[in-house]
C-alpha atoms as a PDB file:
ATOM      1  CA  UNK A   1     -34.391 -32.943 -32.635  1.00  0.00           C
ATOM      2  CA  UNK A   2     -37.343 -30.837 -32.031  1.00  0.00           C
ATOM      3  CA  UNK A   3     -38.077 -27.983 -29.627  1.00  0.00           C
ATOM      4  CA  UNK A   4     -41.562 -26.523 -28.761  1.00  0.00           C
ATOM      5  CA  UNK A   5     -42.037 -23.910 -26.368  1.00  0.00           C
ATOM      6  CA  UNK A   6     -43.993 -21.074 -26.162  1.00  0.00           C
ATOM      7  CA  UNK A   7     -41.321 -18.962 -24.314  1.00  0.00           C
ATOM      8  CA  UNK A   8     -38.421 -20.964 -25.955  1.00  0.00           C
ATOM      9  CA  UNK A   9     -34.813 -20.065 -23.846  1.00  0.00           C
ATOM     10  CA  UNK A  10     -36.387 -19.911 -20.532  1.00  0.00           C
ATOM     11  CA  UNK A  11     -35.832 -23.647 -19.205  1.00  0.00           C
ATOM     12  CA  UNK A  12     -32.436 -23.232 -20.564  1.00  0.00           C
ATOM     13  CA  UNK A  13     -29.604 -21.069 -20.517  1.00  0.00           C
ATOM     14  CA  UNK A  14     -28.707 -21.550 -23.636  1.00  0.00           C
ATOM     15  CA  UNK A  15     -30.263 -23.851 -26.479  1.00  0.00           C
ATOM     16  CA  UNK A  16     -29.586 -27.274 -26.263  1.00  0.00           C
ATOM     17  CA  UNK A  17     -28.428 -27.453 -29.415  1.00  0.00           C
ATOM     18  CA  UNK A  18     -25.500 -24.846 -28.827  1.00  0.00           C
ATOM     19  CA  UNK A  19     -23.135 -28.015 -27.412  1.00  0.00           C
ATOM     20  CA  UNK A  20     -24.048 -29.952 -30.343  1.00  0.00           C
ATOM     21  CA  UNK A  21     -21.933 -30.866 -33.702  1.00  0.00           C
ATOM     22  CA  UNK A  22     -24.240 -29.410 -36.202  1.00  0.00           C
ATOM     23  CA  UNK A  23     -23.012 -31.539 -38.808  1.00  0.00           C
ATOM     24  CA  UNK A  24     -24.586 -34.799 -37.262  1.00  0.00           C
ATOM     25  CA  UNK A  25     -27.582 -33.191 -35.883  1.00  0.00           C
ATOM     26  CA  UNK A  26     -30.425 -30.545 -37.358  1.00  0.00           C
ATOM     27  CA  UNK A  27     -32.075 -29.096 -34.278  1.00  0.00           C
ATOM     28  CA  UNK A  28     -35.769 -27.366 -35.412  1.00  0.00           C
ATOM     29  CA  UNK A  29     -38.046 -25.262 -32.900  1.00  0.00           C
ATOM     30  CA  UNK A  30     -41.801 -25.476 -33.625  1.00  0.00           C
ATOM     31  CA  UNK A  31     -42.831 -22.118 -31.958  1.00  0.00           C
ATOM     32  CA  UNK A  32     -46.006 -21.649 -30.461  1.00  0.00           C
ATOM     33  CA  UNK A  33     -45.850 -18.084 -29.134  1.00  0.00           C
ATOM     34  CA  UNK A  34     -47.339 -14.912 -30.764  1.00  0.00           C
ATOM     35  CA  UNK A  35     -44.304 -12.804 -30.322  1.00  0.00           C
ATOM     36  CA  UNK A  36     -40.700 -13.443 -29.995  1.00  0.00           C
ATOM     37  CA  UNK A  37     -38.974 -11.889 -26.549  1.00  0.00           C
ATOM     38  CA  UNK A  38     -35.084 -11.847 -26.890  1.00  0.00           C
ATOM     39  CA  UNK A  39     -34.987 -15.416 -25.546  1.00  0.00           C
ATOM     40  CA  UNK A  40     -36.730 -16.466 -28.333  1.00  0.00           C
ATOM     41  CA  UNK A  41     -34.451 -14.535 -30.685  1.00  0.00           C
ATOM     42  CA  UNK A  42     -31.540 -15.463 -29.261  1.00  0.00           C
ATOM     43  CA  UNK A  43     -32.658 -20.004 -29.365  1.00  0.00           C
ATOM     44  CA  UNK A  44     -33.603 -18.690 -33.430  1.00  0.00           C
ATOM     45  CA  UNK A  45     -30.018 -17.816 -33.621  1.00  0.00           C
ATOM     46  CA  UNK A  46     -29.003 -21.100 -32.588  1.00  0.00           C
ATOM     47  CA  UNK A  47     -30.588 -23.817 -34.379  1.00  0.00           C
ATOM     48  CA  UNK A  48     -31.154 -24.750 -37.790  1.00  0.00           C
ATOM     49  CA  UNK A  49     -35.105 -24.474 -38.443  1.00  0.00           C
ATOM     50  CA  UNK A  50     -37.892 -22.498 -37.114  1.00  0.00           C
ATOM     51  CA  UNK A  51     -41.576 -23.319 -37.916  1.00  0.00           C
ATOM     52  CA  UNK A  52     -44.154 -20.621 -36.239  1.00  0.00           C
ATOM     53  CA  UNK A  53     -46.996 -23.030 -35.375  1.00  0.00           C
ATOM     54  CA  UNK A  54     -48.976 -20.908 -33.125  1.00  0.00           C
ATOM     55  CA  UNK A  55     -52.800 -20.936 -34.350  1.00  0.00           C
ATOM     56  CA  UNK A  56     -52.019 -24.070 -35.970  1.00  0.00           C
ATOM     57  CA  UNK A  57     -54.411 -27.156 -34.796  1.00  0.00           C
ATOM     58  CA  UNK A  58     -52.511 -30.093 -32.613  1.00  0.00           C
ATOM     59  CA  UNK A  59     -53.225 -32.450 -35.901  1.00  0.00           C
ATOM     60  CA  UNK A  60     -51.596 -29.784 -38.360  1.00  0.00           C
ATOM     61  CA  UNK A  61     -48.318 -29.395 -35.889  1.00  0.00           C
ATOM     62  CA  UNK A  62     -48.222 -33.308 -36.307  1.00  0.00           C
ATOM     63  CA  UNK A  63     -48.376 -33.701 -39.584  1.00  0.00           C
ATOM     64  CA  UNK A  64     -45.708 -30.621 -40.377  1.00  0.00           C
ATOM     65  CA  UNK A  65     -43.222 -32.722 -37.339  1.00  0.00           C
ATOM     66  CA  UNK A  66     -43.453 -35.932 -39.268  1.00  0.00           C
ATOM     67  CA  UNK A  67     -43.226 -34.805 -42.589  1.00  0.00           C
ATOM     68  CA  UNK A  68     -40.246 -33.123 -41.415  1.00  0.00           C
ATOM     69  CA  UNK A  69     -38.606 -36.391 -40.383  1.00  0.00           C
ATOM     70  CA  UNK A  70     -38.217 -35.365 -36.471  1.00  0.00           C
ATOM     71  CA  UNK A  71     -36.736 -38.210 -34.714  1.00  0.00           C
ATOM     72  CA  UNK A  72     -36.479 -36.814 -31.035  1.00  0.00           C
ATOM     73  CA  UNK A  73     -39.204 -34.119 -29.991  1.00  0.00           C
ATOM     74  CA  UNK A  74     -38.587 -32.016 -26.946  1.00  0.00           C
ATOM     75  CA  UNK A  75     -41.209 -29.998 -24.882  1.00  0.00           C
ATOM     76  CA  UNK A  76     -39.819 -26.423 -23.626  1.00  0.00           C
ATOM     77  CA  UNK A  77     -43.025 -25.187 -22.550  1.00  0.00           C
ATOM     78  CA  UNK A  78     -43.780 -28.021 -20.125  1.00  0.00           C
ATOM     79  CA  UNK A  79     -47.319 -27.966 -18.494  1.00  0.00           C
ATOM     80  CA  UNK A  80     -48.212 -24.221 -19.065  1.00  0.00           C
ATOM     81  CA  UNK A  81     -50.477 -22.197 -20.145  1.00  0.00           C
ATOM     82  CA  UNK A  82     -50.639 -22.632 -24.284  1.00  0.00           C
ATOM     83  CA  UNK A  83     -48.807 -25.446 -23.970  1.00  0.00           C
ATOM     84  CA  UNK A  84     -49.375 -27.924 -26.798  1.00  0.00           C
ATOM     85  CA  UNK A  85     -49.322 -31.054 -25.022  1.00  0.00           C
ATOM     86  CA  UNK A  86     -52.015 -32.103 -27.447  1.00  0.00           C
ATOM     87  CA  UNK A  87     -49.232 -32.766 -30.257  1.00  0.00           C
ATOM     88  CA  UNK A  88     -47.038 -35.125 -28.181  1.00  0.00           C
ATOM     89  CA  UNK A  89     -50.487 -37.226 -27.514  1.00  0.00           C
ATOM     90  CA  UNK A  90     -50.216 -37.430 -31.897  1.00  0.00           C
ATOM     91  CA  UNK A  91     -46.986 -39.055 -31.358  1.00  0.00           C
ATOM     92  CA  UNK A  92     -45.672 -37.189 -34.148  1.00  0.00           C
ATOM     93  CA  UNK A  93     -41.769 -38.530 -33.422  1.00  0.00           C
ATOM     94  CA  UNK A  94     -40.206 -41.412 -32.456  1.00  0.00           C
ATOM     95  CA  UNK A  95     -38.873 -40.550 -29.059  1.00  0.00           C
ATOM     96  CA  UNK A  96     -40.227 -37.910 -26.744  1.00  0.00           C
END
């Protein structure tokens, strides 16, 4: 699963990946902000990858999701400023 949200940890309380057996799912966030606030810091904490994608075109962010074999990608930023709704229109995983 896949998380990518410019202010990661504010549409949830905690990560979604905190209730989650680790050993049958990864959980990566593809970060889009330009600095991490303690919500941000405190989702890193909690899942297993982190990819900084901010400056990175909608067509790279694609590419790096699918060649890292996302199955189930996950907005956090919704429809906000910065968001990068552009990458879901790539279809870069499976389910959205």
């Amino acid at each position: 699963m896949a998380l990518t949200s410019k202010r990661p940890g504010r549409v949830f309380h905690r990560s979604p990946s905190h209730a989650h057996d680790h050993r049958k799912f990864e959980f990566t966030c593809y970060f889009n902000g330009m600095s991490a606030d303690p919500a941000s810091w405190q989702l890193r904490s909690s899942v297993d990858g982190w990819v900084e994608i901010a400056g990175r075109t909608d067509d790279e962010v694609a590419d790096t999701i699918r060649r890292d074999g996302i199955d189930i990608l996950v907005d956090l930023s919704g429809h906000t400023a910065g968001d990068r709704l552009g990458v879901f229109a790539r279809r870069p995983a499976p389910s959205k």
